[in-house]
Structure formats: structure tokens, C-alpha cells
Protein backbone atom coordinates (compact mmCIF):
# COMPACT_ATOMS: atom_id res chain seq x y z
CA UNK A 1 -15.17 -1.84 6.49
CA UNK A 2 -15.41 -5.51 4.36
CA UNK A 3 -12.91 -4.36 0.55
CA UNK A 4 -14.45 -5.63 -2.31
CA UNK A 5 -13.43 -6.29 -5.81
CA UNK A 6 -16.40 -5.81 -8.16
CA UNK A 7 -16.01 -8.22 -11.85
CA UNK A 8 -17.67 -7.76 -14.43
CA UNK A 9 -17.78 -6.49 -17.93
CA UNK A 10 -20.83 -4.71 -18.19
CA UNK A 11 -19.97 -1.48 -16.55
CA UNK A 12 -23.79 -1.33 -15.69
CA UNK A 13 -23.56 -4.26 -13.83
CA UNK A 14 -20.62 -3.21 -11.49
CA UNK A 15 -22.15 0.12 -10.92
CA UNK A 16 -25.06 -1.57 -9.78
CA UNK A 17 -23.44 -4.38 -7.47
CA UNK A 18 -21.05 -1.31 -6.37
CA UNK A 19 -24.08 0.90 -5.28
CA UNK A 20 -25.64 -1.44 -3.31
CA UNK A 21 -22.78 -2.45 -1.32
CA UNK A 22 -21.31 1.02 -0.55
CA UNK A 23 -24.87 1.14 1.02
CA UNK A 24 -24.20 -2.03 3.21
CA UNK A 25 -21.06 -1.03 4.54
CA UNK A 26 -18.50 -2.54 2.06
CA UNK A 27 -16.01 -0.56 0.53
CA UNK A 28 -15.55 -1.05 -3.47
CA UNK A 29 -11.49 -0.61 -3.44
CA UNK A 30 -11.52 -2.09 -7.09
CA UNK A 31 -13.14 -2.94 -10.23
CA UNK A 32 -12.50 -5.12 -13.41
CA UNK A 33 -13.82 -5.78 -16.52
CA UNK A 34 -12.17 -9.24 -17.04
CA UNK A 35 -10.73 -12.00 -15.55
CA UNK A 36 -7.36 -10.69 -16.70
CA UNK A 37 -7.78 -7.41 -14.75
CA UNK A 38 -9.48 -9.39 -11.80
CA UNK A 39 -6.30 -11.40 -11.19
CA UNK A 40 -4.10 -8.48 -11.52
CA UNK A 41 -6.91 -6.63 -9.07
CA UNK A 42 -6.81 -9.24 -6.59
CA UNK A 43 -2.80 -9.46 -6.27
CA UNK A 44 -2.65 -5.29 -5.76
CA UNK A 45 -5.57 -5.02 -3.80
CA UNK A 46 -5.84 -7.72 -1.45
CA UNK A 47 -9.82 -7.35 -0.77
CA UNK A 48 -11.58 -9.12 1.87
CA UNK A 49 -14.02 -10.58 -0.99
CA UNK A 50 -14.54 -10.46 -4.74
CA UNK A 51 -17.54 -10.61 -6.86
CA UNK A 52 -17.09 -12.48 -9.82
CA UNK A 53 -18.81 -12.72 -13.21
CA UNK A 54 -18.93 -16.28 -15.02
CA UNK A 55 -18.98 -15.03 -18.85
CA UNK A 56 -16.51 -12.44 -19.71
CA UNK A 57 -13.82 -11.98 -22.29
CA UNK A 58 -10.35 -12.20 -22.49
CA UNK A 59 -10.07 -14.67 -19.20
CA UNK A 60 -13.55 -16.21 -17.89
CA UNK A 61 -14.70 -15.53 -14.66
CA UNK A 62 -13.78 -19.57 -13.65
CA UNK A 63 -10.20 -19.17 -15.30
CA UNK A 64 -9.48 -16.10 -12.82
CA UNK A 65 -11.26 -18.12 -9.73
CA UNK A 66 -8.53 -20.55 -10.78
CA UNK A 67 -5.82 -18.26 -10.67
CA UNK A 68 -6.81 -15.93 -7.44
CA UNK A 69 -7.06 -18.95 -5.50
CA UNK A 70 -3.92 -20.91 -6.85
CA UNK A 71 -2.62 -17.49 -5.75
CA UNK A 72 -4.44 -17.39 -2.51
CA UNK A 73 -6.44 -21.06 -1.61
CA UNK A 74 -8.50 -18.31 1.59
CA UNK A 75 -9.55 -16.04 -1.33
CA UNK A 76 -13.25 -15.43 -0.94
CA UNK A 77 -14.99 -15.32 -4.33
CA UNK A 78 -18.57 -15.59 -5.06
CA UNK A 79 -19.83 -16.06 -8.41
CA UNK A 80 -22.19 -13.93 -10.41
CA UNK A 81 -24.03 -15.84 -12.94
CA UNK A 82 -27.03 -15.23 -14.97
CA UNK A 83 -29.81 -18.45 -14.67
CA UNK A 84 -29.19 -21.06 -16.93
CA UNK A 85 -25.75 -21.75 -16.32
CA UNK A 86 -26.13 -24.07 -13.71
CA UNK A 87 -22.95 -25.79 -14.54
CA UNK A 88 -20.85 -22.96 -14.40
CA UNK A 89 -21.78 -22.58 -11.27
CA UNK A 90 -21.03 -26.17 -10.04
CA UNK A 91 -17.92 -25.87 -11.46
CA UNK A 92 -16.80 -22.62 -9.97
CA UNK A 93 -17.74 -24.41 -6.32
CA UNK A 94 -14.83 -26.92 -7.33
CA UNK A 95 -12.54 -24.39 -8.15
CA UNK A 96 -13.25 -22.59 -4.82
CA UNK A 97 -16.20 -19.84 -5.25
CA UNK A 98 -17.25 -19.70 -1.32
CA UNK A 99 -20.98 -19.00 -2.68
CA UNK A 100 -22.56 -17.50 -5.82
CA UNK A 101 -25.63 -15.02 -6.77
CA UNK A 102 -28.21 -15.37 -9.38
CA UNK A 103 -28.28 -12.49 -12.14
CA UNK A 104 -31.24 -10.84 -11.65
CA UNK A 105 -30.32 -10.59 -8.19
CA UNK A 106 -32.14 -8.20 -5.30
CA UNK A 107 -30.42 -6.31 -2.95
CA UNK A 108 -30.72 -7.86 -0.01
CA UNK A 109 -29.84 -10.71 -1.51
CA UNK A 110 -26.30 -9.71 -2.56
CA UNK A 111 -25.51 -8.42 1.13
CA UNK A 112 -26.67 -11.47 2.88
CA UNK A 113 -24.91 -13.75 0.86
CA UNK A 114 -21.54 -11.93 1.47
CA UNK A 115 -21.99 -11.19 4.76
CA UNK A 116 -22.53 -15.22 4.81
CA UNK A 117 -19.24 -15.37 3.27
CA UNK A 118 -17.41 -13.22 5.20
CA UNK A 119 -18.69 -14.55 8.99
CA UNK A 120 -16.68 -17.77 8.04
């Protein structure tokens, strides 16, 4: 089973993303609320893959991209990001995000894209 670590700080959000991969076959083996926590996540854990939030506090989403892979250049992270921050987005595919998912997102959606991820 594909380990993911779920980021972000609406606790809504990660239940959500969490529900519908436990569904797909993934296995949630962690969760964080910032990019703090998702750096100190990724360095326990180890998962195969990590969703990632752009706008959080304490550390953004791109500042911990930065540091998971400066820590690990194979990490597979794919960005979360509401519309409108098409930027962001660019950005966090120069820092190494392997793909990233439009908030609102469907279901299908989210699996696909890291299944996509995952198959490289």
C-alpha cells in the first residue's frame, strides 16, 4: 500500500483528502498542519508521497517543498492549491512538486494524479 503524508491546516481539508485516499488504496501514515510539522513528518515517516498545501502558517507549503527535497531531491510532493495562485504553483514545479491539484478538487481527480506520480 502507496504511505502518504496529508498537509494542510484546515483539519477539514486533510480529513477530506485522507478519506478519499484510504478508499483508493493509500495508506495516510501521517498528517500536518504546517510546513514545520511536514518537514519533521517527512524525515520520521518516510512516505511514498506527500500532499502539500501552498498557504499555511508558520512555514509555507513551498518553504517545506524546499526543505523535504533538499532533504530528499526523489521526494514526491504534489501541491494543493486553491485557483488563483497560479504562481505558486509554477514556483513549487521549480522547487520540485512532481504535480499539483486544484482546490476544489474531485475525487477521482486526486487518485489519478498520484497514481500519475507514483508510476514514475
Amino acid at each position: 500500500m502507496k504511505k502518504v503524508l496529508v498537509v494542510d491546516d484546515a483539519v477539514f481539508m486533510r480529513m477530506a483528502i485522507k478519506n478519499i485516499l484510504e478508499k483508493n488504496d493509500f495508506e495516510v501514515i501521517g498528517e500536518a498542519g504546517n510546513g514545520v510539522e511536514a518537514v519533521e513528518q517527512y524525515k520520521a515517516l518516510k512516505p511514498d508521497i506527500v500532499t502539500m498545501d501552498i498557504t499555511m502558517p508558520e512555514m509555507t507549503g513551498l518553504e517545506a517543498l524546499q526543505q523535504i527535497t533538499d532533504f530528499d531531491s526523489n521526494a514526491n510532493v504534489v501541491m494543493v492549491s486553491a485557483m488563483g495562485q497560479d504562481s505558486m504553483v509554477r514556483e513549487s514545479i521549480i522547487y520540485g512538486a512532481k504535480s499539483f491539484i486544484l482546490k476544489p478538487f474531485k475525487e477521482d481527480h486526486v487518485v489519478k494524479t498520484l497514481n500519475q506520480v507514483l508510476a514514475v
